[in-house]
PDB file of N, CA and C in Angstrom:
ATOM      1  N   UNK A   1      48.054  47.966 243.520  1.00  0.00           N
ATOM      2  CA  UNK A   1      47.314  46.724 243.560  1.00  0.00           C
ATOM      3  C   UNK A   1      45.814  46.970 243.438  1.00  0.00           C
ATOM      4  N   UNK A   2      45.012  47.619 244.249  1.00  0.00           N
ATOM      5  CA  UNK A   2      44.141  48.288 244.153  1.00  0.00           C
ATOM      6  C   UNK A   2      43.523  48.621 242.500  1.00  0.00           C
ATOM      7  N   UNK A   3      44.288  49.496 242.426  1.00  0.00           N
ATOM      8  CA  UNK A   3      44.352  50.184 240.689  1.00  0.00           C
ATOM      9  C   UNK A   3      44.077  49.097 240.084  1.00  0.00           C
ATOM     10  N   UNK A   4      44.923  47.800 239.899  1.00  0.00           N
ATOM     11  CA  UNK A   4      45.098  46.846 239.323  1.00  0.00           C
ATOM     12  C   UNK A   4      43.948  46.252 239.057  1.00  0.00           C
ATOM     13  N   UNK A   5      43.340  45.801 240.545  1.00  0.00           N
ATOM     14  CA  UNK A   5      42.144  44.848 240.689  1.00  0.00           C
ATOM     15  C   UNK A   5      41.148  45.825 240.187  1.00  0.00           C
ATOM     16  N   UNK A   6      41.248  47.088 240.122  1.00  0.00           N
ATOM     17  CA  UNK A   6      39.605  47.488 239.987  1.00  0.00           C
ATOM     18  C   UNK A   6      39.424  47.733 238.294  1.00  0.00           C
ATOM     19  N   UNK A   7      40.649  47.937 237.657  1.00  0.00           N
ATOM     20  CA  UNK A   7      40.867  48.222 235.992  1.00  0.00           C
ATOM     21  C   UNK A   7      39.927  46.547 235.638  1.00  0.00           C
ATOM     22  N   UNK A   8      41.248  45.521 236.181  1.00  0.00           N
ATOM     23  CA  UNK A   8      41.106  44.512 235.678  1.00  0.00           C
ATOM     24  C   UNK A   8      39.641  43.809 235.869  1.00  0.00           C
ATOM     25  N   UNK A   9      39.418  43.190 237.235  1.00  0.00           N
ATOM     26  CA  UNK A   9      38.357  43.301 237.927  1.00  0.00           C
ATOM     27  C   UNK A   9      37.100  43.828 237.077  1.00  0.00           C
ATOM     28  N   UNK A  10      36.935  45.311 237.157  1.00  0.00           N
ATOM     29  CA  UNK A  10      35.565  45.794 236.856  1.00  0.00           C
ATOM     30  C   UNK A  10      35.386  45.174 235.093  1.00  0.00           C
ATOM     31  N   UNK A  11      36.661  45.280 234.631  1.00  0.00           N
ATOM     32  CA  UNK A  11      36.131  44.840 233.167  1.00  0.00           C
ATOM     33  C   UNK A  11      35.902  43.787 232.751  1.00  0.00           C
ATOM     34  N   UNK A  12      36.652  42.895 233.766  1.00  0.00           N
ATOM     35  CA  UNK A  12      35.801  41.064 233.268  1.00  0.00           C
ATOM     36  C   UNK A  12      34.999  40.827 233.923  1.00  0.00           C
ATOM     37  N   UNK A  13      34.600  41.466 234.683  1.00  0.00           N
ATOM     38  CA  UNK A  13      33.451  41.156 235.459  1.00  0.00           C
ATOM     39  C   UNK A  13      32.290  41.252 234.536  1.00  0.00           C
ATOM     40  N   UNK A  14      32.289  42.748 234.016  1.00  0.00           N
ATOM     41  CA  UNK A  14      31.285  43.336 233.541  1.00  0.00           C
ATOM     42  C   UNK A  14      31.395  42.136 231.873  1.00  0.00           C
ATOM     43  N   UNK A  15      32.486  41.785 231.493  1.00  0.00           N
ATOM     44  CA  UNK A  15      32.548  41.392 230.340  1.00  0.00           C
ATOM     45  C   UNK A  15      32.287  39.908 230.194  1.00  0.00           C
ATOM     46  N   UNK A  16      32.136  39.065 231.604  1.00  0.00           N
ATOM     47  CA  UNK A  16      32.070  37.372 231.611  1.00  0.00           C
ATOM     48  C   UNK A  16      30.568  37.849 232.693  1.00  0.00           C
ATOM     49  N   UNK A  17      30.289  38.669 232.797  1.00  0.00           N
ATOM     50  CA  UNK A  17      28.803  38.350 233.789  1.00  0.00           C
ATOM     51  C   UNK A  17      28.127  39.366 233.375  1.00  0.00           C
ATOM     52  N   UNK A  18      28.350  40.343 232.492  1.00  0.00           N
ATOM     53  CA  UNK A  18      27.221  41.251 232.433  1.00  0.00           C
ATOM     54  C   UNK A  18      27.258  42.406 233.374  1.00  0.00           C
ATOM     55  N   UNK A  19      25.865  43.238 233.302  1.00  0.00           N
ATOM     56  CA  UNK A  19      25.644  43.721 234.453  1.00  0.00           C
ATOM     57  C   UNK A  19      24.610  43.438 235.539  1.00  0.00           C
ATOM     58  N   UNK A  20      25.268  42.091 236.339  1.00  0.00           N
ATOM     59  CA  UNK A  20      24.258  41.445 237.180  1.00  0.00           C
ATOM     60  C   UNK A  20      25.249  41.697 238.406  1.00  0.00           C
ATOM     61  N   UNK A  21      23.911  40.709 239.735  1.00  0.00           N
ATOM     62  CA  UNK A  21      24.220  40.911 240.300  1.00  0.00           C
ATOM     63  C   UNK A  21      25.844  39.584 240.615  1.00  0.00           C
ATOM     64  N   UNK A  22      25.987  38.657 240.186  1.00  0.00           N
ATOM     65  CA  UNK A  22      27.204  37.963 240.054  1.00  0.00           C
ATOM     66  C   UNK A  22      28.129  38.586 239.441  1.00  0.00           C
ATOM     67  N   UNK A  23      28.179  39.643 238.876  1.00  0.00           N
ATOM     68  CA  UNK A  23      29.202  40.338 238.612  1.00  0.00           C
ATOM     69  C   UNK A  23      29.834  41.372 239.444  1.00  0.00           C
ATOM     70  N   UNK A  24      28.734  41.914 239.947  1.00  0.00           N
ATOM     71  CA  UNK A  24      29.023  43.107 241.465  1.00  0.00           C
ATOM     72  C   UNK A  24      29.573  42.001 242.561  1.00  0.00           C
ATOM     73  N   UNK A  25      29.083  40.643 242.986  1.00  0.00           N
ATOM     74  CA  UNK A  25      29.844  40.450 244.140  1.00  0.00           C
ATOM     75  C   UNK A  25      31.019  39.553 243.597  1.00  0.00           C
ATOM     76  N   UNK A  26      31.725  38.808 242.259  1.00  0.00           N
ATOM     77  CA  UNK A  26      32.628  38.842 242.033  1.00  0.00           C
ATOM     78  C   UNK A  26      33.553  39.895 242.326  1.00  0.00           C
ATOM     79  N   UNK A  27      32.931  40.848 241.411  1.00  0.00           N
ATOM     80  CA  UNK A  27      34.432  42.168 241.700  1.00  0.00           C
ATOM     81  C   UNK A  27      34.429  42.552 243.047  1.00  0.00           C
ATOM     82  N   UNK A  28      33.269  42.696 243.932  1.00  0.00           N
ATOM     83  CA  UNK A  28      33.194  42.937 245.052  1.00  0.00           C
ATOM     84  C   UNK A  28      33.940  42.888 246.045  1.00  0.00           C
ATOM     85  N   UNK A  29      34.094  41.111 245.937  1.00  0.00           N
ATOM     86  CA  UNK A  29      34.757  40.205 246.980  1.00  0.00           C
ATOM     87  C   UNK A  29      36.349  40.327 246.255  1.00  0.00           C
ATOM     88  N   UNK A  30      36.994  40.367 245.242  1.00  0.00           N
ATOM     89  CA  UNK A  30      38.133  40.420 245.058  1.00  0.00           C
ATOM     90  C   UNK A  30      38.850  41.630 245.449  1.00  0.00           C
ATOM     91  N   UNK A  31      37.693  42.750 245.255  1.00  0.00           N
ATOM     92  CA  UNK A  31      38.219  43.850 245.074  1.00  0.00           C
ATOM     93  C   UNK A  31      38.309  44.461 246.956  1.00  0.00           C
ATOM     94  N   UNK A  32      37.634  43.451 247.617  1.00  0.00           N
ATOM     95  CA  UNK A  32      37.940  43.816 249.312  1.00  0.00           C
ATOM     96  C   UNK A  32      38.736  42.935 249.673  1.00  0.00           C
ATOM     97  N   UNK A  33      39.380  41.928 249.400  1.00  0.00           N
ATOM     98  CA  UNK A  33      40.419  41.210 248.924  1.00  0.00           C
ATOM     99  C   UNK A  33      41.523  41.517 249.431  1.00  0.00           C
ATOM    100  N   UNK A  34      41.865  42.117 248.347  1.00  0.00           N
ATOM    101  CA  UNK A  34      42.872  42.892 247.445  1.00  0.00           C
ATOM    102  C   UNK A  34      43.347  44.168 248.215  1.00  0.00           C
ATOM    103  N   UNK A  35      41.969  44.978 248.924  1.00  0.00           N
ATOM    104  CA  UNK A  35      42.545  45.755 249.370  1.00  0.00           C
ATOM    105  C   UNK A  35      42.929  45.786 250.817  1.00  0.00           C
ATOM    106  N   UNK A  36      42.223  44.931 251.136  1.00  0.00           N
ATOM    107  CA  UNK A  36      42.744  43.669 252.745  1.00  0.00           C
ATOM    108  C   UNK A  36      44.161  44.000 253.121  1.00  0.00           C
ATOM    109  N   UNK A  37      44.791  42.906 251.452  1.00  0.00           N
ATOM    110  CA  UNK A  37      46.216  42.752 251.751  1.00  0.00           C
ATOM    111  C   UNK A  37      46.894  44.104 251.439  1.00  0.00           C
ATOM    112  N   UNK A  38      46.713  44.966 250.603  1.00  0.00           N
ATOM    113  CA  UNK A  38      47.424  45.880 250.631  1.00  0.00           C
ATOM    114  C   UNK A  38      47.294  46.810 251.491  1.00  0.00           C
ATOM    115  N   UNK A  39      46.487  47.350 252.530  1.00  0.00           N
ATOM    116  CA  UNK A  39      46.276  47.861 253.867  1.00  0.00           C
ATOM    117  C   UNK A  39      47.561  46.834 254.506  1.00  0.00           C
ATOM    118  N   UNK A  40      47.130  45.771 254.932  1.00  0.00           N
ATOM    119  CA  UNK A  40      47.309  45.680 256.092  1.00  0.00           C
ATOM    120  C   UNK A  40      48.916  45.230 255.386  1.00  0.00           C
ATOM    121  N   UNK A  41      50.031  44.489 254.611  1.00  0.00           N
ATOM    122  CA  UNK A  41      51.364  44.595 253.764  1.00  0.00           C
ATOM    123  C   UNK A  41      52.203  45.628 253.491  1.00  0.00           C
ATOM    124  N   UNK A  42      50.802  46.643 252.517  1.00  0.00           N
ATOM    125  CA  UNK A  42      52.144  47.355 251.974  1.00  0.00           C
ATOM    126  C   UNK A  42      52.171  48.954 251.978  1.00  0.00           C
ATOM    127  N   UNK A  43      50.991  49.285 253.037  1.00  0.00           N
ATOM    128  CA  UNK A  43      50.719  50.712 253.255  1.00  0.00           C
ATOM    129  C   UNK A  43      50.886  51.037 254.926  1.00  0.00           C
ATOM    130  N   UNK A  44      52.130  52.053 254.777  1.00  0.00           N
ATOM    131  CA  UNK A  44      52.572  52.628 256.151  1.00  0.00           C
ATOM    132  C   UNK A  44      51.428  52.559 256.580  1.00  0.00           C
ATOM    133  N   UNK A  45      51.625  52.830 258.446  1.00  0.00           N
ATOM    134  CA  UNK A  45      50.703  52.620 259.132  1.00  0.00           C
ATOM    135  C   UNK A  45      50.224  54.309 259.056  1.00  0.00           C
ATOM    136  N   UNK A  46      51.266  55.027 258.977  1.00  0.00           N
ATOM    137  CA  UNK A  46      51.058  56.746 258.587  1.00  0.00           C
ATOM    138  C   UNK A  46      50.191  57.061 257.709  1.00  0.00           C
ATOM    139  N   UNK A  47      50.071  56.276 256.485  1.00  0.00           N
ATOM    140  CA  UNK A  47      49.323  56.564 255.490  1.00  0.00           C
ATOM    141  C   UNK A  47      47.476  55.879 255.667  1.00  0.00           C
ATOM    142  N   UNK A  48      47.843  55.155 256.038  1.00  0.00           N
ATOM    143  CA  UNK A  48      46.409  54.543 257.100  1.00  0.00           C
ATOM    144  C   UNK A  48      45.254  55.572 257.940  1.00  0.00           C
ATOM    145  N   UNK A  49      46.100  56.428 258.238  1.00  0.00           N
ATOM    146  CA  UNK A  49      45.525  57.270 259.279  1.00  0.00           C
ATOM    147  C   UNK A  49      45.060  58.626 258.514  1.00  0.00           C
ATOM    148  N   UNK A  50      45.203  58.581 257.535  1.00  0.00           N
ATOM    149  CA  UNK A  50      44.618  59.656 256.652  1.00  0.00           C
ATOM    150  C   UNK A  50      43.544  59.747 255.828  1.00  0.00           C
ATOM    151  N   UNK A  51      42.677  60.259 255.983  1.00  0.00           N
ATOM    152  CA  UNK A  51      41.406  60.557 254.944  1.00  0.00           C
ATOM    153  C   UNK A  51      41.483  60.235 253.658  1.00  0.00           C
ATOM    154  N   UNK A  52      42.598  60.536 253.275  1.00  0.00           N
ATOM    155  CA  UNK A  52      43.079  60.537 251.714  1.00  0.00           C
ATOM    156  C   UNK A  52      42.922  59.180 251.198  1.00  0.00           C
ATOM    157  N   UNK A  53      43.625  58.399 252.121  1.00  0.00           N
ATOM    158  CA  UNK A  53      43.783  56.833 251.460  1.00  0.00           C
ATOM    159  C   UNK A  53      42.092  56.307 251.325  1.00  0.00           C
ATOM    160  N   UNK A  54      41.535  56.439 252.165  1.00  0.00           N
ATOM    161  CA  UNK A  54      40.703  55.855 252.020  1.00  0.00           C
ATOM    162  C   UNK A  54      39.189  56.295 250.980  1.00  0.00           C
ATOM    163  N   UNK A  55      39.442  57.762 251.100  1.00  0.00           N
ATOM    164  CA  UNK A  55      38.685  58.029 250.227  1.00  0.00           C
ATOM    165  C   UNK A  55      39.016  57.667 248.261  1.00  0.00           C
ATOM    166  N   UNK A  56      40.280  57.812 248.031  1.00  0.00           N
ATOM    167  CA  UNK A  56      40.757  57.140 246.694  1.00  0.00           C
ATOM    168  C   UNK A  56      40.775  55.999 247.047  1.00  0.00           C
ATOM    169  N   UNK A  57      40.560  55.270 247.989  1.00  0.00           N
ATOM    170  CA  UNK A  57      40.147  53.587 248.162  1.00  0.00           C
ATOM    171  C   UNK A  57      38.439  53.425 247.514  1.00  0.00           C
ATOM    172  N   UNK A  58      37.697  54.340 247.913  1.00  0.00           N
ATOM    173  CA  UNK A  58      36.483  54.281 247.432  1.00  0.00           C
ATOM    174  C   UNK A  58      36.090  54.839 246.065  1.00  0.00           C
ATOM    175  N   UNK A  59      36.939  55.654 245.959  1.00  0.00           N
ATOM    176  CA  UNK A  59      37.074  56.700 244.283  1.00  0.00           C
ATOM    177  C   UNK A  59      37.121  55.347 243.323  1.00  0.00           C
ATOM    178  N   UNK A  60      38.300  54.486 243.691  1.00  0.00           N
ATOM    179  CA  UNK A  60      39.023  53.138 243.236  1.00  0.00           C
ATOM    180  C   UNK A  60      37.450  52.317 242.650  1.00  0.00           C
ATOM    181  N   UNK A  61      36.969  52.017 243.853  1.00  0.00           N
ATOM    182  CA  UNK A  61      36.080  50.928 244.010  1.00  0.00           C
ATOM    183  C   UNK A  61      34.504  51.616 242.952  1.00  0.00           C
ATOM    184  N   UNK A  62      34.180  52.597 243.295  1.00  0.00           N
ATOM    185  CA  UNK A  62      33.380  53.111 242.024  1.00  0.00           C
ATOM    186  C   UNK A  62      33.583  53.225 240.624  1.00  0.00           C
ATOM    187  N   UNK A  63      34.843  53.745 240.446  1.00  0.00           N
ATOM    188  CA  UNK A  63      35.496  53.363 239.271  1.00  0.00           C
ATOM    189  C   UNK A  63      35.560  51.823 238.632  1.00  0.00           C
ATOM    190  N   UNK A  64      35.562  51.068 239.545  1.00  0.00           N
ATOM    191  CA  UNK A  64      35.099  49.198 238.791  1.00  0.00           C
ATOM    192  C   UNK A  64      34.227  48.817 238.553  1.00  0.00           C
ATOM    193  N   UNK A  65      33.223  50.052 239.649  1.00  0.00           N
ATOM    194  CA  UNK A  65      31.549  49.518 239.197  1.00  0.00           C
ATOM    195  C   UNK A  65      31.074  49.740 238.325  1.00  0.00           C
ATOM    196  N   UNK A  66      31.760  51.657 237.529  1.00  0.00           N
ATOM    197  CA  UNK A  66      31.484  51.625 236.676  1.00  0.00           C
ATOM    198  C   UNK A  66      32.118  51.204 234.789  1.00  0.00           C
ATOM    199  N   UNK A  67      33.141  50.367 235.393  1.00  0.00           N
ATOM    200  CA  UNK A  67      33.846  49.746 234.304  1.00  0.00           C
ATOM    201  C   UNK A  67      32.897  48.010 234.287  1.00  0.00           C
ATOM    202  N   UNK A  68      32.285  47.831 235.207  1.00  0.00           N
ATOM    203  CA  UNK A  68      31.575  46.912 234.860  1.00  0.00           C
ATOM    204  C   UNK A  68      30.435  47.174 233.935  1.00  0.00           C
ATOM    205  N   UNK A  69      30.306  48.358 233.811  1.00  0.00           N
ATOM    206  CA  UNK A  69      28.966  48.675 232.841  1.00  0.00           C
ATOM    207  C   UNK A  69      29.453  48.601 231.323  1.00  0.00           C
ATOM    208  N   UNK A  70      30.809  49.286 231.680  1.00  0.00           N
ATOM    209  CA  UNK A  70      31.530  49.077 230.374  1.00  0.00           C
ATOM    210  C   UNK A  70      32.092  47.689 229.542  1.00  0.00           C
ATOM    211  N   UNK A  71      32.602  47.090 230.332  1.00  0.00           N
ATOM    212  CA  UNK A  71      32.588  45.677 230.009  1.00  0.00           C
ATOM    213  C   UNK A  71      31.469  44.977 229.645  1.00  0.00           C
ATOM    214  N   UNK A  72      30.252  45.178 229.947  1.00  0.00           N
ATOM    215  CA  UNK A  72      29.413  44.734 229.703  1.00  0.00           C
ATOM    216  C   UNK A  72      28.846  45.662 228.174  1.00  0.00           C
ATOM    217  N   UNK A  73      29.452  46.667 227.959  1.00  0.00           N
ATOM    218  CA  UNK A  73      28.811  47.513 226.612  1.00  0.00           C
ATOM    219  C   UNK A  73      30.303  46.537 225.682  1.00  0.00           C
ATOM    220  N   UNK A  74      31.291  46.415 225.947  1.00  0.00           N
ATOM    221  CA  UNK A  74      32.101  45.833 225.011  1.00  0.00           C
ATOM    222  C   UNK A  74      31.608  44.666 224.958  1.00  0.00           C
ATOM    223  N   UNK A  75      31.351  43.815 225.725  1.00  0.00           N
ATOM    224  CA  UNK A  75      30.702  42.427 225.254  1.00  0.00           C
ATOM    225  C   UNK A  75      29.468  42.676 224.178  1.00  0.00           C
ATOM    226  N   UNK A  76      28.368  43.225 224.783  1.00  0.00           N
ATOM    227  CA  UNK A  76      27.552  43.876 223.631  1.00  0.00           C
ATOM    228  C   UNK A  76      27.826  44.080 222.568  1.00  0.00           C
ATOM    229  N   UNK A  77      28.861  44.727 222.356  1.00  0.00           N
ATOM    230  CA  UNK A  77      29.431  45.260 220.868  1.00  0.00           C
ATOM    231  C   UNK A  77      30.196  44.277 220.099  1.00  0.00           C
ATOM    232  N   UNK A  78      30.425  43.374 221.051  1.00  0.00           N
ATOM    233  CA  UNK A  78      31.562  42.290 219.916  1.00  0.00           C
ATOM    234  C   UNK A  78      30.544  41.000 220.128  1.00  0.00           C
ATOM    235  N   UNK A  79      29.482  41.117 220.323  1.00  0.00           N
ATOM    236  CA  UNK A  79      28.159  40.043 220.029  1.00  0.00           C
ATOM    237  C   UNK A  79      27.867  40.684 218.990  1.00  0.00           C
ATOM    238  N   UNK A  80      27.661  42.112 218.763  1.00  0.00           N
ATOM    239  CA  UNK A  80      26.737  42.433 217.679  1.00  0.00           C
ATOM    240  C   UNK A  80      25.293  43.412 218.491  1.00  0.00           C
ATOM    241  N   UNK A  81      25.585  43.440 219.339  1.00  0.00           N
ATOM    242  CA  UNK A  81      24.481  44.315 220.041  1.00  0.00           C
ATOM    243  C   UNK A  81      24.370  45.394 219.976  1.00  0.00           C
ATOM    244  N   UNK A  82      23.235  46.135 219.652  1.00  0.00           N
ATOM    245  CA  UNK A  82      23.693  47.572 219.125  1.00  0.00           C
ATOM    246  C   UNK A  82      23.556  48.510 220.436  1.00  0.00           C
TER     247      UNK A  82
END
């Protein structure tokens, strides 16, 4: 889910807002969301308690920030922006 929101997430963000700041707290807020429910639903309480999760929780979340830059270079490019 995670994965999901931050692929999807970082690239329309970056691709319907640019790289502003309405685009960082769009993905922002979905993307703490998102990982709300899947903590507290669908991840053992075992797996909770480990370093691991949470650090690829944040690996996750950088990875959208920087697909928002990218979304925002594909919008560029299919305007015509060089």
């Amino acid at each position: 889910m995670v994965l999901t929101a931050t692929v999807v997430g970082g690239l329309v963000a970056g691709a319907v807002w640019g790289f502003s700041k309405r685009a960082f707290v769009a993905y922002g807020t979905v993307w703490v969301l998102t990982l709300a429910v899947e903590t507290a639903f669908l991840v053992d309480s075992s797996e909770r308690q480990k370093p691991a999760y949470w650090i690829l929780a944040a690996i996750f979340f950088l990875v959208g920030v920087a697909l928002i830059g990218v979304g925002t270079w594909v919008r560029g490019r299919s305007e015509g922006v060089p």
